[in-house]
N, C-alpha and C. Protein backbone atom coordinates (compact mmCIF):
# COMPACT_ATOMS: atom_id res chain seq x y z
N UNK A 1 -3.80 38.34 18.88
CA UNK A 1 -3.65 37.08 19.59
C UNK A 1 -4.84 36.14 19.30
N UNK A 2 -6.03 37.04 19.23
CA UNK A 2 -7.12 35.87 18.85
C UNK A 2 -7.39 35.39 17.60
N UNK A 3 -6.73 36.01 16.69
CA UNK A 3 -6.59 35.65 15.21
C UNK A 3 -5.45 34.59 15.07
N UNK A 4 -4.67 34.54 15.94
CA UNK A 4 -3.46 33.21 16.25
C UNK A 4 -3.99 32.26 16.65
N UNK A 5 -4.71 32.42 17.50
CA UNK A 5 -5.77 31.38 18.78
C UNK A 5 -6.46 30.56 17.44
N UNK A 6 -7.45 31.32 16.54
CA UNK A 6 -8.05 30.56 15.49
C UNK A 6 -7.72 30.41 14.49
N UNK A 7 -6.59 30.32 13.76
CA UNK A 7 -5.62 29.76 12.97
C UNK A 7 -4.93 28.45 13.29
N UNK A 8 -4.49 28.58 14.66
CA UNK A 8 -3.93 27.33 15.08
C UNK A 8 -5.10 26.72 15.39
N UNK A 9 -6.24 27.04 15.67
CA UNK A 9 -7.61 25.64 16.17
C UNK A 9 -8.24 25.50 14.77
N UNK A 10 -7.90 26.03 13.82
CA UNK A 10 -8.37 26.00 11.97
C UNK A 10 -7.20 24.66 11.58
N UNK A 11 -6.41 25.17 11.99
CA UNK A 11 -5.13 23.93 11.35
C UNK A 11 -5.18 23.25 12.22
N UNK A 12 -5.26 22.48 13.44
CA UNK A 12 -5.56 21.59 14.23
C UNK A 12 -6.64 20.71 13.63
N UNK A 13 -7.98 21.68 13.50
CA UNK A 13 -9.66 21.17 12.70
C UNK A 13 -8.91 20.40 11.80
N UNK A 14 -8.04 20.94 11.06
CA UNK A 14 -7.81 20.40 9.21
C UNK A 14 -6.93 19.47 9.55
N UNK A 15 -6.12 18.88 10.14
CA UNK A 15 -5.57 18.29 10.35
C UNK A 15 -6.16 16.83 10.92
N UNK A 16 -6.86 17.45 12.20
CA UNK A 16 -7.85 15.91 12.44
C UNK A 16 -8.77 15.79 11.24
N UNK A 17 -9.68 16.62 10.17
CA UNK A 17 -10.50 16.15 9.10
C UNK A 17 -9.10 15.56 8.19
N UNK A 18 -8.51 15.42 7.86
CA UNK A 18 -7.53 14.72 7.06
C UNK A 18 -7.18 13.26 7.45
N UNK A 19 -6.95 13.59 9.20
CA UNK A 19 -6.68 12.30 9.16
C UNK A 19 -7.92 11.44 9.51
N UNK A 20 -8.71 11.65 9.65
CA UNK A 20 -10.19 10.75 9.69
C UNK A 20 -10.12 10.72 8.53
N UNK A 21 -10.23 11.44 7.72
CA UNK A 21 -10.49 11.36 5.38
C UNK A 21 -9.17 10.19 5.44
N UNK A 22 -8.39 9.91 6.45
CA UNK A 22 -7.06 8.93 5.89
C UNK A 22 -8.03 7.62 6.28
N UNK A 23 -7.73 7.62 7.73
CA UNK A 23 -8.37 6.32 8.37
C UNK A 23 -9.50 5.77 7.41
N UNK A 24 -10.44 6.68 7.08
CA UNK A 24 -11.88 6.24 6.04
C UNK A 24 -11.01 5.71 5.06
N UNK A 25 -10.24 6.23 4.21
CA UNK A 25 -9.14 6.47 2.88
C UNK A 25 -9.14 4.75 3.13
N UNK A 26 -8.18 4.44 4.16
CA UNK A 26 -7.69 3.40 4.72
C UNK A 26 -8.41 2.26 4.94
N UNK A 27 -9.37 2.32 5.44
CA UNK A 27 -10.38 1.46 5.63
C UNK A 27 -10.97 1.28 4.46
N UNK A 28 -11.28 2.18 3.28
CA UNK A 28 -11.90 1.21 1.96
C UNK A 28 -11.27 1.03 1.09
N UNK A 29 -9.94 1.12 1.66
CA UNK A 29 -8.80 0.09 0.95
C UNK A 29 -8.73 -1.13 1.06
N UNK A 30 -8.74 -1.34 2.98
CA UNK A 30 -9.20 -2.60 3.13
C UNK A 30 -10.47 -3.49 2.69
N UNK A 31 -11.71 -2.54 2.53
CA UNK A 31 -12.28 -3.47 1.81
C UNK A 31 -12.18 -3.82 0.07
N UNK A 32 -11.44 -2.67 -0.21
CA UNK A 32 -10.65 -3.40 -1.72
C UNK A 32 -10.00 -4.83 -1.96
N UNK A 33 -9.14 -4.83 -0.78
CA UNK A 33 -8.49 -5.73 -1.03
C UNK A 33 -9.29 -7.11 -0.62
N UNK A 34 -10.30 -7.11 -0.01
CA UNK A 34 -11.15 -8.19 0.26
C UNK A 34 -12.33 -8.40 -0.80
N UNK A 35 -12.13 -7.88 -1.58
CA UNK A 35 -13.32 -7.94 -3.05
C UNK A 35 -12.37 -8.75 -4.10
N UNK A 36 -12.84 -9.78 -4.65
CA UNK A 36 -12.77 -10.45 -5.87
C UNK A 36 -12.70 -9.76 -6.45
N UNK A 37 -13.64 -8.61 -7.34
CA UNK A 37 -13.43 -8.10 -8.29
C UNK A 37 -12.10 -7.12 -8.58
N UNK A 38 -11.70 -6.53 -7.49
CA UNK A 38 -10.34 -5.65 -7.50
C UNK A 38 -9.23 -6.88 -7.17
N UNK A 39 -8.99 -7.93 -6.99
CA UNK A 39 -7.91 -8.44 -7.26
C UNK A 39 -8.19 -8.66 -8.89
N UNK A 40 -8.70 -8.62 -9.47
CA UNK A 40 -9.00 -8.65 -11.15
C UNK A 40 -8.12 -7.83 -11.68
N UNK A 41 -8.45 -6.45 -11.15
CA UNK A 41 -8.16 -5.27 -11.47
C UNK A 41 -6.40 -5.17 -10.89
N UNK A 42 -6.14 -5.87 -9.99
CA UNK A 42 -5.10 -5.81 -9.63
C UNK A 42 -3.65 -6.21 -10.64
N UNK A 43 -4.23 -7.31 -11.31
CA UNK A 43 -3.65 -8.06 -12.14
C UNK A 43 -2.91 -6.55 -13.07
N UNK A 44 -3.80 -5.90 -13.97
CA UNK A 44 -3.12 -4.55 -14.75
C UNK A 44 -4.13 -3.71 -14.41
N UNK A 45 -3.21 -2.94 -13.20
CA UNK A 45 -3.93 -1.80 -12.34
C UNK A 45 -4.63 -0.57 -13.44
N UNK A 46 -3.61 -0.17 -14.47
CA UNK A 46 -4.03 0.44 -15.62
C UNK A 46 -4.91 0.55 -16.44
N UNK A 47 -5.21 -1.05 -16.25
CA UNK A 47 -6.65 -1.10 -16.87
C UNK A 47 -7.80 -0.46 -15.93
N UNK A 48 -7.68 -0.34 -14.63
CA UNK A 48 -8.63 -0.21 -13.92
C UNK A 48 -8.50 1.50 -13.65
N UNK A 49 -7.67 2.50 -14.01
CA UNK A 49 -7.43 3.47 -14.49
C UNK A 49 -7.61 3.79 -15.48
N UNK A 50 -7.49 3.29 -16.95
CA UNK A 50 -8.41 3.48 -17.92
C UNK A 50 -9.74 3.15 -18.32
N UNK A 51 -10.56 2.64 -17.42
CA UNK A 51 -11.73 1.98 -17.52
C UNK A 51 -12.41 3.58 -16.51
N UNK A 52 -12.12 4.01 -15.47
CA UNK A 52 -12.04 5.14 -14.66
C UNK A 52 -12.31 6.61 -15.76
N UNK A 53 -11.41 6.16 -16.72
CA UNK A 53 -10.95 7.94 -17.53
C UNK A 53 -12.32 7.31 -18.93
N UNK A 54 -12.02 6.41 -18.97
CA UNK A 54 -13.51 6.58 -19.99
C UNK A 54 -15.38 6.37 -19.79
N UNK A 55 -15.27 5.76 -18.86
CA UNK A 55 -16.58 6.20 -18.30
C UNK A 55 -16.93 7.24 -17.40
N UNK A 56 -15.84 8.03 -16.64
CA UNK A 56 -15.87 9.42 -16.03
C UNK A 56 -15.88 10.08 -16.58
N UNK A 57 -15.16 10.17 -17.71
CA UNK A 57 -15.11 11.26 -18.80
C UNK A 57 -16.44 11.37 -19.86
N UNK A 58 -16.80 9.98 -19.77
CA UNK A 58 -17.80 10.11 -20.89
C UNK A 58 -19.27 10.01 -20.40
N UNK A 59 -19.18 9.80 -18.71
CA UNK A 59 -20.86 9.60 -18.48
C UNK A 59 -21.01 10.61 -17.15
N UNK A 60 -19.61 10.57 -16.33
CA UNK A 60 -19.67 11.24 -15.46
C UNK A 60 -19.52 12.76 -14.95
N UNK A 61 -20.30 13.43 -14.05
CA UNK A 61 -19.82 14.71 -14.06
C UNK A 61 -18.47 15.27 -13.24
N UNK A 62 -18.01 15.84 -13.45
CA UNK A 62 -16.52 16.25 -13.22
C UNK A 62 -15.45 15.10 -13.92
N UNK A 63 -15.36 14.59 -14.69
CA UNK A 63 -14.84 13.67 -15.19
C UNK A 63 -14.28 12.56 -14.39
N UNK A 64 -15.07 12.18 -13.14
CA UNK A 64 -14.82 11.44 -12.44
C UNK A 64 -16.01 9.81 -12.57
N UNK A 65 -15.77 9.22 -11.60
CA UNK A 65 -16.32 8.06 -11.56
C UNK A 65 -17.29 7.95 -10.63
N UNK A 66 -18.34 7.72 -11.08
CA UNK A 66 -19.56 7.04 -10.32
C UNK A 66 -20.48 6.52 -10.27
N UNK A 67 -21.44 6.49 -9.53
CA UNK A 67 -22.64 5.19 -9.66
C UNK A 67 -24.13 5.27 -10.61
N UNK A 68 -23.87 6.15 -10.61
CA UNK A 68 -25.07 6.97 -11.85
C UNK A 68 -24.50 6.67 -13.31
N UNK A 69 -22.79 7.33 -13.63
CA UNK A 69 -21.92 7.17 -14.17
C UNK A 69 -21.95 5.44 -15.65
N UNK A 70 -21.55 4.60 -13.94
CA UNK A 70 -21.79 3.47 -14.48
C UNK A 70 -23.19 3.00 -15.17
N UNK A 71 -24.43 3.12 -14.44
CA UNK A 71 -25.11 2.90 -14.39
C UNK A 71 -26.08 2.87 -15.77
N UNK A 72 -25.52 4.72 -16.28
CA UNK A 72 -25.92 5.03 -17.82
C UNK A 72 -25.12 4.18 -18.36
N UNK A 73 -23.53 4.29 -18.54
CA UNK A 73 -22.75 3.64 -19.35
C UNK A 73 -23.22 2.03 -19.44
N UNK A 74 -24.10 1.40 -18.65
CA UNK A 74 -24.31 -0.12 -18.65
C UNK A 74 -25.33 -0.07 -19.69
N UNK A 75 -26.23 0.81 -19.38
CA UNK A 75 -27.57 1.40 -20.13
C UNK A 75 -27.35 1.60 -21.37
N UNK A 76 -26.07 2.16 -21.81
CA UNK A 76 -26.21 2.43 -22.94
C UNK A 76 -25.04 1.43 -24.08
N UNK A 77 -23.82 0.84 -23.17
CA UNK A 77 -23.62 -0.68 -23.60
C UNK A 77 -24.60 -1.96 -23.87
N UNK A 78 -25.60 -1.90 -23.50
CA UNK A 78 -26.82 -2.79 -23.50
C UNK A 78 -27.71 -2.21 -24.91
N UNK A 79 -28.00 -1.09 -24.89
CA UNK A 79 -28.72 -0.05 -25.77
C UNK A 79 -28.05 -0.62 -26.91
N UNK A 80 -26.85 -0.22 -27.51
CA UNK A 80 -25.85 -0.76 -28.73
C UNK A 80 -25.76 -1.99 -28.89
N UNK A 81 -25.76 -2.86 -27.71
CA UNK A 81 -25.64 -4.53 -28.39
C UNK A 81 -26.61 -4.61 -28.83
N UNK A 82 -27.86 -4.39 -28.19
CA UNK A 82 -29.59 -4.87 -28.74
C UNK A 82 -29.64 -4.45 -29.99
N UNK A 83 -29.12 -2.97 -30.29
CA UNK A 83 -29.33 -2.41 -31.63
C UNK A 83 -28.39 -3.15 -32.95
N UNK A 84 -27.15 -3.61 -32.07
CA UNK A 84 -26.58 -3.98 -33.16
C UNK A 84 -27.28 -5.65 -33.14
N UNK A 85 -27.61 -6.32 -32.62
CA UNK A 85 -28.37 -7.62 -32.63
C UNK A 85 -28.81 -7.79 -33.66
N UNK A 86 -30.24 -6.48 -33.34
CA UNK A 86 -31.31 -6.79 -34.35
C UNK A 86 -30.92 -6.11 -35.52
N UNK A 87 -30.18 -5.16 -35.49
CA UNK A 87 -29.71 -4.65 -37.14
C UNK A 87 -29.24 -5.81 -37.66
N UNK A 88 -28.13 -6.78 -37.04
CA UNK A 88 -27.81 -8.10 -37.99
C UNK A 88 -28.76 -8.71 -38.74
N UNK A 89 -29.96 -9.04 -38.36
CA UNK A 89 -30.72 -9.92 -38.95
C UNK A 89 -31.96 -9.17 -39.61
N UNK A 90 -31.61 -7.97 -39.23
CA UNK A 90 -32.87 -6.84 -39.86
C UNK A 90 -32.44 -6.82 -41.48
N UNK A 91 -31.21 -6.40 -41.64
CA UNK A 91 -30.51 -6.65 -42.98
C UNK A 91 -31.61 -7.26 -43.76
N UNK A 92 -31.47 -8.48 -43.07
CA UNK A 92 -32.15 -9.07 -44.02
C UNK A 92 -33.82 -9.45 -44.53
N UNK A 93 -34.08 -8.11 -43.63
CA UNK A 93 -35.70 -8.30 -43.81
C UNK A 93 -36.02 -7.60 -45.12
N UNK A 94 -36.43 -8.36 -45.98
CA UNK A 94 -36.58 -7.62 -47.60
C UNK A 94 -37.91 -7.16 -48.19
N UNK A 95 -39.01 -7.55 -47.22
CA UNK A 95 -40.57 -6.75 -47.04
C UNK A 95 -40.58 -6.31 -46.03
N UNK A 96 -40.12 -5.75 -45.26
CA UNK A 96 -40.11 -5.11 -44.12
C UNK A 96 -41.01 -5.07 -43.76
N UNK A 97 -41.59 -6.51 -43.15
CA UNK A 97 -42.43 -6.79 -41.56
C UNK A 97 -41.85 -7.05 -40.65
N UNK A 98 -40.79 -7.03 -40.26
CA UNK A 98 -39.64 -6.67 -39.33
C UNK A 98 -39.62 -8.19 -38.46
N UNK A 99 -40.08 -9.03 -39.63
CA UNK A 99 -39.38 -9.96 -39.59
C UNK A 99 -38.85 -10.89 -40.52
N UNK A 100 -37.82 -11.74 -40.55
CA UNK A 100 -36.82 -12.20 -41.02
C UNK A 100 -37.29 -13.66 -41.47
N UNK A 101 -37.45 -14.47 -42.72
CA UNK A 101 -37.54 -15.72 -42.94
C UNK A 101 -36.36 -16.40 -43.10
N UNK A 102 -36.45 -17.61 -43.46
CA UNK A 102 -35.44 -18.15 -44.01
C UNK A 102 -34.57 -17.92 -45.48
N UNK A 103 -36.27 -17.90 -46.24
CA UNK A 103 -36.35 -17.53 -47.59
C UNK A 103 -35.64 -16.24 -47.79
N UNK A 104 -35.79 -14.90 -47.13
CA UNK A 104 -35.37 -13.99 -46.99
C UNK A 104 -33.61 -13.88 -47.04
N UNK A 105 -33.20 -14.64 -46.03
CA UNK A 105 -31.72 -15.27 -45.88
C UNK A 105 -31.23 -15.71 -47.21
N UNK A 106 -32.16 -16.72 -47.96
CA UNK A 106 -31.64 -17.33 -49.13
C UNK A 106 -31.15 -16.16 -50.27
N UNK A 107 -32.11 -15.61 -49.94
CA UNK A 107 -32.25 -14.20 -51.46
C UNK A 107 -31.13 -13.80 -51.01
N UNK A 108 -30.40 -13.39 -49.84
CA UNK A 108 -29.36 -12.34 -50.03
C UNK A 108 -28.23 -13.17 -49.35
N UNK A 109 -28.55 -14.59 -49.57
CA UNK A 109 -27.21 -15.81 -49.39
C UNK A 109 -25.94 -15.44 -49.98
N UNK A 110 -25.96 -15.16 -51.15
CA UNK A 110 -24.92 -14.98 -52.16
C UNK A 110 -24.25 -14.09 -52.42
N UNK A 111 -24.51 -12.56 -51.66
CA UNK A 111 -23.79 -11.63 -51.87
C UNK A 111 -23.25 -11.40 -50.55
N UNK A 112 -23.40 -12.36 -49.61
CA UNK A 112 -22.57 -12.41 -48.60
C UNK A 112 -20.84 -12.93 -48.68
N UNK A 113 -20.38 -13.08 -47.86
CA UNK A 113 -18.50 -13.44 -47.94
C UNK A 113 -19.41 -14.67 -46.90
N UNK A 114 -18.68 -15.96 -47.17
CA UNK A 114 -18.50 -17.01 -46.50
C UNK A 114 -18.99 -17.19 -45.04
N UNK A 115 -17.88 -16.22 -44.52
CA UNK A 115 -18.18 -16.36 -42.56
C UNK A 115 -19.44 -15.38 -42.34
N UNK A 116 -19.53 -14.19 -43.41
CA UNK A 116 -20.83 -13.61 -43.02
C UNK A 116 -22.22 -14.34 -43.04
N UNK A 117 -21.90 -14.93 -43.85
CA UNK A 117 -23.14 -16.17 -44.64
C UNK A 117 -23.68 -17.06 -43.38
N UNK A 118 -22.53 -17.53 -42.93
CA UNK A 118 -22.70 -18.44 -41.85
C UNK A 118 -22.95 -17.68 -40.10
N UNK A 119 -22.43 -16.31 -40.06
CA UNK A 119 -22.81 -15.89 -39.34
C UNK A 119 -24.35 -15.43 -39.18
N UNK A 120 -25.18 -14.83 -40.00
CA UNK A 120 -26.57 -15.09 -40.30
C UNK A 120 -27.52 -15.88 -40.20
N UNK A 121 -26.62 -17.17 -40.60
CA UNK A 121 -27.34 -18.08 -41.05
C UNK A 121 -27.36 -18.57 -39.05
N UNK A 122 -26.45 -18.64 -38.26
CA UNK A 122 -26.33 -18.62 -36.80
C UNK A 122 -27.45 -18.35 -35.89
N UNK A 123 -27.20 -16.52 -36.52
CA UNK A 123 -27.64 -15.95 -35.41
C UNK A 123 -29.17 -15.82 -35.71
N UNK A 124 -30.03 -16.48 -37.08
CA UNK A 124 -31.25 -16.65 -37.47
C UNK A 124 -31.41 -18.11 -36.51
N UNK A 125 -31.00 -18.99 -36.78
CA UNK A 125 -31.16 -20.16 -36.08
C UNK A 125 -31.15 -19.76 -34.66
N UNK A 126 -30.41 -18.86 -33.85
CA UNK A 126 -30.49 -18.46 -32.73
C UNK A 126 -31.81 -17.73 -32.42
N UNK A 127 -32.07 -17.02 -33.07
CA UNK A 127 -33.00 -16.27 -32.97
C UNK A 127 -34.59 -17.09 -32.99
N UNK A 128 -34.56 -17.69 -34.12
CA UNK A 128 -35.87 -18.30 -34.13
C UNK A 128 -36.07 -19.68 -32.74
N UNK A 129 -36.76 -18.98 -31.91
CA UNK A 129 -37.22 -19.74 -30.83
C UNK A 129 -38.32 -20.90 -30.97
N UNK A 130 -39.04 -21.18 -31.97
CA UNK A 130 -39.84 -22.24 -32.28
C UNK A 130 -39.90 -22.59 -33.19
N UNK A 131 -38.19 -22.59 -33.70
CA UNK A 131 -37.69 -23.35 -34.92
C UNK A 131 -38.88 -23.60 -36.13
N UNK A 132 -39.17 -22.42 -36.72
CA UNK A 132 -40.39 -22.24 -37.68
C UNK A 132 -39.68 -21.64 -38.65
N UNK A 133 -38.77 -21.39 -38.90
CA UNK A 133 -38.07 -20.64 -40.25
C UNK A 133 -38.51 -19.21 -40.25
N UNK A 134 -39.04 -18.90 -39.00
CA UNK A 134 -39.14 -17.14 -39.25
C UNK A 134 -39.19 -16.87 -38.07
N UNK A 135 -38.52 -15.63 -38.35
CA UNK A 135 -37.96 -14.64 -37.06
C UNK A 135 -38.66 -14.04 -36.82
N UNK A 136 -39.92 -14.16 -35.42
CA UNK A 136 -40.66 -13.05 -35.29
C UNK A 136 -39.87 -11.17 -35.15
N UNK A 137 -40.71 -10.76 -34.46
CA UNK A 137 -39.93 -9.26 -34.21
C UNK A 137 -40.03 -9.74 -32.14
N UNK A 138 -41.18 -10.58 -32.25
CA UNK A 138 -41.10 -10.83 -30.87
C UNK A 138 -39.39 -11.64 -30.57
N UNK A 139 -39.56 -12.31 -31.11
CA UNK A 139 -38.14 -13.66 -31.20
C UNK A 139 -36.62 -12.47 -31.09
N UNK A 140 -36.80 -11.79 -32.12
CA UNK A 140 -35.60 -11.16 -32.39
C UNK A 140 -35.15 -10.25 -31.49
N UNK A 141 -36.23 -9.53 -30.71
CA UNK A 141 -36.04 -8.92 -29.22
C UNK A 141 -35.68 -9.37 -28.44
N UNK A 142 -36.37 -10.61 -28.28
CA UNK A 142 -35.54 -11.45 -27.19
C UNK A 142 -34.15 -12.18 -27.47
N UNK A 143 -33.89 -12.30 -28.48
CA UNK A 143 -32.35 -12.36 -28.86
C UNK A 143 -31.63 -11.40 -28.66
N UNK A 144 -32.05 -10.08 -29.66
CA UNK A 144 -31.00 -8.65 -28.85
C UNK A 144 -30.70 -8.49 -27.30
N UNK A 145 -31.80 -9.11 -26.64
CA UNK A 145 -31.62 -9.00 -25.44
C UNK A 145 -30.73 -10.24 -24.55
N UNK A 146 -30.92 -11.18 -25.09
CA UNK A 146 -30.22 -12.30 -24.72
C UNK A 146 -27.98 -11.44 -25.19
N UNK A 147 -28.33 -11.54 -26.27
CA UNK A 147 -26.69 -10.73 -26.94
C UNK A 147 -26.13 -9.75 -25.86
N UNK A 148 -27.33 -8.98 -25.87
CA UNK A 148 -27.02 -7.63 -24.90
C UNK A 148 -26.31 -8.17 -23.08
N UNK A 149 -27.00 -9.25 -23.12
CA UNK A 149 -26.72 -9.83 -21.52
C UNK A 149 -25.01 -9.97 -22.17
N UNK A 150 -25.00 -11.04 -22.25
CA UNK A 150 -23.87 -11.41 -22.77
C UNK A 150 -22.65 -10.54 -23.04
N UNK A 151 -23.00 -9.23 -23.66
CA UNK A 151 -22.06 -8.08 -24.30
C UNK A 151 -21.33 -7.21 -23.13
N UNK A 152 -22.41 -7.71 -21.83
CA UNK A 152 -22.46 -6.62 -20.57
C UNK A 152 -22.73 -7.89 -19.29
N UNK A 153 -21.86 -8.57 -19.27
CA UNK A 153 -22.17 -9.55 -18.12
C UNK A 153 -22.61 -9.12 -16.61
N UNK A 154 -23.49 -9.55 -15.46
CA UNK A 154 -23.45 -9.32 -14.54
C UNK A 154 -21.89 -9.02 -14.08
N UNK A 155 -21.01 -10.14 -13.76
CA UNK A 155 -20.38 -10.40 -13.25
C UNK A 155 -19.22 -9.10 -13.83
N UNK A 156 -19.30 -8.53 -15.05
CA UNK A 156 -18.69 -7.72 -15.80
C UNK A 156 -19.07 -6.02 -15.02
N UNK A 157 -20.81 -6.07 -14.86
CA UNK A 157 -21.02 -4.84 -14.09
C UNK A 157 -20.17 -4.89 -12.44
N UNK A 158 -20.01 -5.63 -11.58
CA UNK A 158 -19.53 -5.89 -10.70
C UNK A 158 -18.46 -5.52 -10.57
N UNK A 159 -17.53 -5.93 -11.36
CA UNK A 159 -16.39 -5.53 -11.72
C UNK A 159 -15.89 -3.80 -11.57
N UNK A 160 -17.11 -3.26 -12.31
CA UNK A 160 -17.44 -1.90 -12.62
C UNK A 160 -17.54 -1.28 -10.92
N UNK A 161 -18.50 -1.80 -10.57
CA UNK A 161 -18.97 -1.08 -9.39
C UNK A 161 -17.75 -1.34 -8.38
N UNK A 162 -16.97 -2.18 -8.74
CA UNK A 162 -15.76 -2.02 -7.76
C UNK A 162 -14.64 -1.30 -7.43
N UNK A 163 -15.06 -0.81 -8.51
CA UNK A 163 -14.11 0.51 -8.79
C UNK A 163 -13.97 1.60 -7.90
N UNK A 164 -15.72 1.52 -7.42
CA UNK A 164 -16.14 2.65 -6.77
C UNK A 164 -15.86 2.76 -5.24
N UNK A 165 -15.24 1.18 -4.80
CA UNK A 165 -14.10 1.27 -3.56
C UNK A 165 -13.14 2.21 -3.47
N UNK A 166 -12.66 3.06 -4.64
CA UNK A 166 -11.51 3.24 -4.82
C UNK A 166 -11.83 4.75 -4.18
N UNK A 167 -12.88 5.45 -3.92
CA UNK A 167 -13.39 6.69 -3.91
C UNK A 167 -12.94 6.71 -2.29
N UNK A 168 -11.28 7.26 -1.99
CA UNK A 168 -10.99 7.37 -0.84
C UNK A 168 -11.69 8.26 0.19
N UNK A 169 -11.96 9.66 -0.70
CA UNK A 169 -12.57 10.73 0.00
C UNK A 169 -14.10 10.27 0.59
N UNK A 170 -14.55 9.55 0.23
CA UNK A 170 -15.78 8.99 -0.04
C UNK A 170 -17.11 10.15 -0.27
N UNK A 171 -16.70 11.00 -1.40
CA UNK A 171 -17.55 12.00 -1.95
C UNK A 171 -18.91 11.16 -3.12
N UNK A 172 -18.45 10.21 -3.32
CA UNK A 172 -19.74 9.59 -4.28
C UNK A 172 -18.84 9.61 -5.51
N UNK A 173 -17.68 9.80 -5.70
CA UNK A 173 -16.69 10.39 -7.30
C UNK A 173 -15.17 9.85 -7.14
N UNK A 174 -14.63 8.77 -8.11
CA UNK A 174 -13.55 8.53 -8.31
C UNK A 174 -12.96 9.33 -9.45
N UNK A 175 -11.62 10.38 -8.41
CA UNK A 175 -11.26 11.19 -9.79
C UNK A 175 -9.72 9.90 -10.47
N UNK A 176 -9.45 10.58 -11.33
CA UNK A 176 -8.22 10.23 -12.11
C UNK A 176 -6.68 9.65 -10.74
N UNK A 177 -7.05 10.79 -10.40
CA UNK A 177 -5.30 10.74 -9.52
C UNK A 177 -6.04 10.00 -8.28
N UNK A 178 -7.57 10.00 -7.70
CA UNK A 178 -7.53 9.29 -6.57
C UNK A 178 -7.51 8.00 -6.95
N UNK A 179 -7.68 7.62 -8.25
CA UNK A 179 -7.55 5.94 -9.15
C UNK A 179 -6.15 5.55 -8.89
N UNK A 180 -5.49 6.40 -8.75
CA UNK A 180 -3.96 5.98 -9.53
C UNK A 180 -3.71 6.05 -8.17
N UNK A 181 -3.70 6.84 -6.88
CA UNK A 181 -3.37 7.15 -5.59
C UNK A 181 -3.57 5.38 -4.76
N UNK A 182 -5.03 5.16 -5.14
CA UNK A 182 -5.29 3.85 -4.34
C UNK A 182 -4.89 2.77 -4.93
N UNK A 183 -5.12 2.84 -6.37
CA UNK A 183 -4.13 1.76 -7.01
C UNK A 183 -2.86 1.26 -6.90
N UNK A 184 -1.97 2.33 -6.73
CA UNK A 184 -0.87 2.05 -6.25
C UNK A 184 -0.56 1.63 -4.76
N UNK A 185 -2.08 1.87 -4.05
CA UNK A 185 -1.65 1.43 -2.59
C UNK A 185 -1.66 0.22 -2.82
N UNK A 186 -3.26 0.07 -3.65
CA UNK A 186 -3.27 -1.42 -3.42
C UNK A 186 -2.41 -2.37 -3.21
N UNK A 187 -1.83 -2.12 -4.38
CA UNK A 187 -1.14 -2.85 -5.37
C UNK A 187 0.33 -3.00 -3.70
N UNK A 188 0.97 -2.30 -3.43
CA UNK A 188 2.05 -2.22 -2.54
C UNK A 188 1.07 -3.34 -1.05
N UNK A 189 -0.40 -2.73 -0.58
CA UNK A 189 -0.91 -4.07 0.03
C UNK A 189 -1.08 -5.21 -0.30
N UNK A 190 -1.61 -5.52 -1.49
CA UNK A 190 -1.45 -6.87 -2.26
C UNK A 190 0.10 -7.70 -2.26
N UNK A 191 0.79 -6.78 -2.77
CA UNK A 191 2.26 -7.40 -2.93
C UNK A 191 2.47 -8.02 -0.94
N UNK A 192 2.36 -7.09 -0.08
CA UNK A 192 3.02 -7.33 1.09
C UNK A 192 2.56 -8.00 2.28
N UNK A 193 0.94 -8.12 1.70
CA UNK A 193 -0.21 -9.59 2.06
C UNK A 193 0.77 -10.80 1.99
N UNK A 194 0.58 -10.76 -0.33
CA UNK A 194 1.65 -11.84 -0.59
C UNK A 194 2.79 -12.41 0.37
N UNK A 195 3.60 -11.36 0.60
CA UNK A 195 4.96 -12.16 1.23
C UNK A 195 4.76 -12.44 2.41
N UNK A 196 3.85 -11.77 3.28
CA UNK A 196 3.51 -12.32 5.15
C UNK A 196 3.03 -13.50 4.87
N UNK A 197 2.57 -14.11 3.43
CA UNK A 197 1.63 -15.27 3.44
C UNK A 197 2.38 -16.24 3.56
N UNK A 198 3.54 -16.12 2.57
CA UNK A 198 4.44 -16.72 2.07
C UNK A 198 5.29 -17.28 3.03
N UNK A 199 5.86 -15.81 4.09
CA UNK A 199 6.55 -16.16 5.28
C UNK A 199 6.26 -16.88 6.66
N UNK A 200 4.84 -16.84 6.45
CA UNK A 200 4.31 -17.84 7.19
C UNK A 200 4.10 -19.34 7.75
């Protein structure tokens, strides 16, 4: 009898922790739907499910989503633009003082294709900050870094971190199916916002 007694007060326990894990569930749904950035995401929910499976998979542990997660993955989207920045115009450093003239540009003008030519010729003019015909290594850092902003917008990380609404359980980890679980709520709250608005 007392092994009945605490079975039924075990499944009672699990039952109220479920539905508090709902109500929470529930509640940062609602603040989903009050974030700019997830009506973004709302637009093609899928995307916001595949954006989930490749930075969980590729930064996160358990192949889920999170704030560390993002955090490298921004780190290391930033890491690759800078690198690819300054490799553009490194090309063309032909004494390698790791920096870039004009003259330098000229010498290897011609074995470029057209739009490459002019793309160089761009992102040197971009680069050189006191329009002197040479690219420091100081100058060109601060260009990779300028690119790198750009490659990885604030407003782009934001986006990211909104994701992390989606973490119903609220363990710190958006898995796969809890992406697709709240997404689809959303998406059924969004739609039925819409029509009370409408009917109004």
């Amino acid at each position: 009898m007392r092994y009945i007694l605490a079975v039924i007060a075990a499944l009672i326990g699990s039952a109220a922790f479920a539905e508090g894990a709902f109500a929470e569930g529930t509640g940062r749904l609602d603040a989903a739907l009050e974030s700019p950035e997830m009506d973004r995401w709302l637009v093609n929910p899928q995307d916001a499910v595949d954006v989930i499976i490749d930075i969980g998979f590729s930064y996160g542990a358990a192949n889920a989503l999170t704030s560390q997660a993002i955090t490298v993955a921004v780190a290391h989207g930033h890491a690759g633009a800078r690198a690819r920045a300054m490799a553009d115009l490194l090309k063309a450093d032909l004494d390698d003082d790791l920096s870039v003239s004009r003259e330098e540009i000229d010498a290897i003008d011609m074995e470029l294709s057209g739009y490459a030519r002019g793309l160089l010729w761009t992102r040197h003019r971009h680069a050189d900050q006191d329009a002197d015909g040479l690219v420091t290594f100081d100058e060109l850092r601060a260009y990779a870094l300028t690119r790198a902003d750009k490659f990885l917008s604030h407003g782009r990380i934001e986006m990211l971190e909104a994701l992390l609404l989606l973490d119903l359980d609220a363990d710190g980890a958006v898995t796969v199916e809890e992406a697709e679980a709240a997404m689809k709520e959303l998406t059924q709250l969004s739609e039925a916002r819409v029509s009370f608005e409408e009917d109004v």
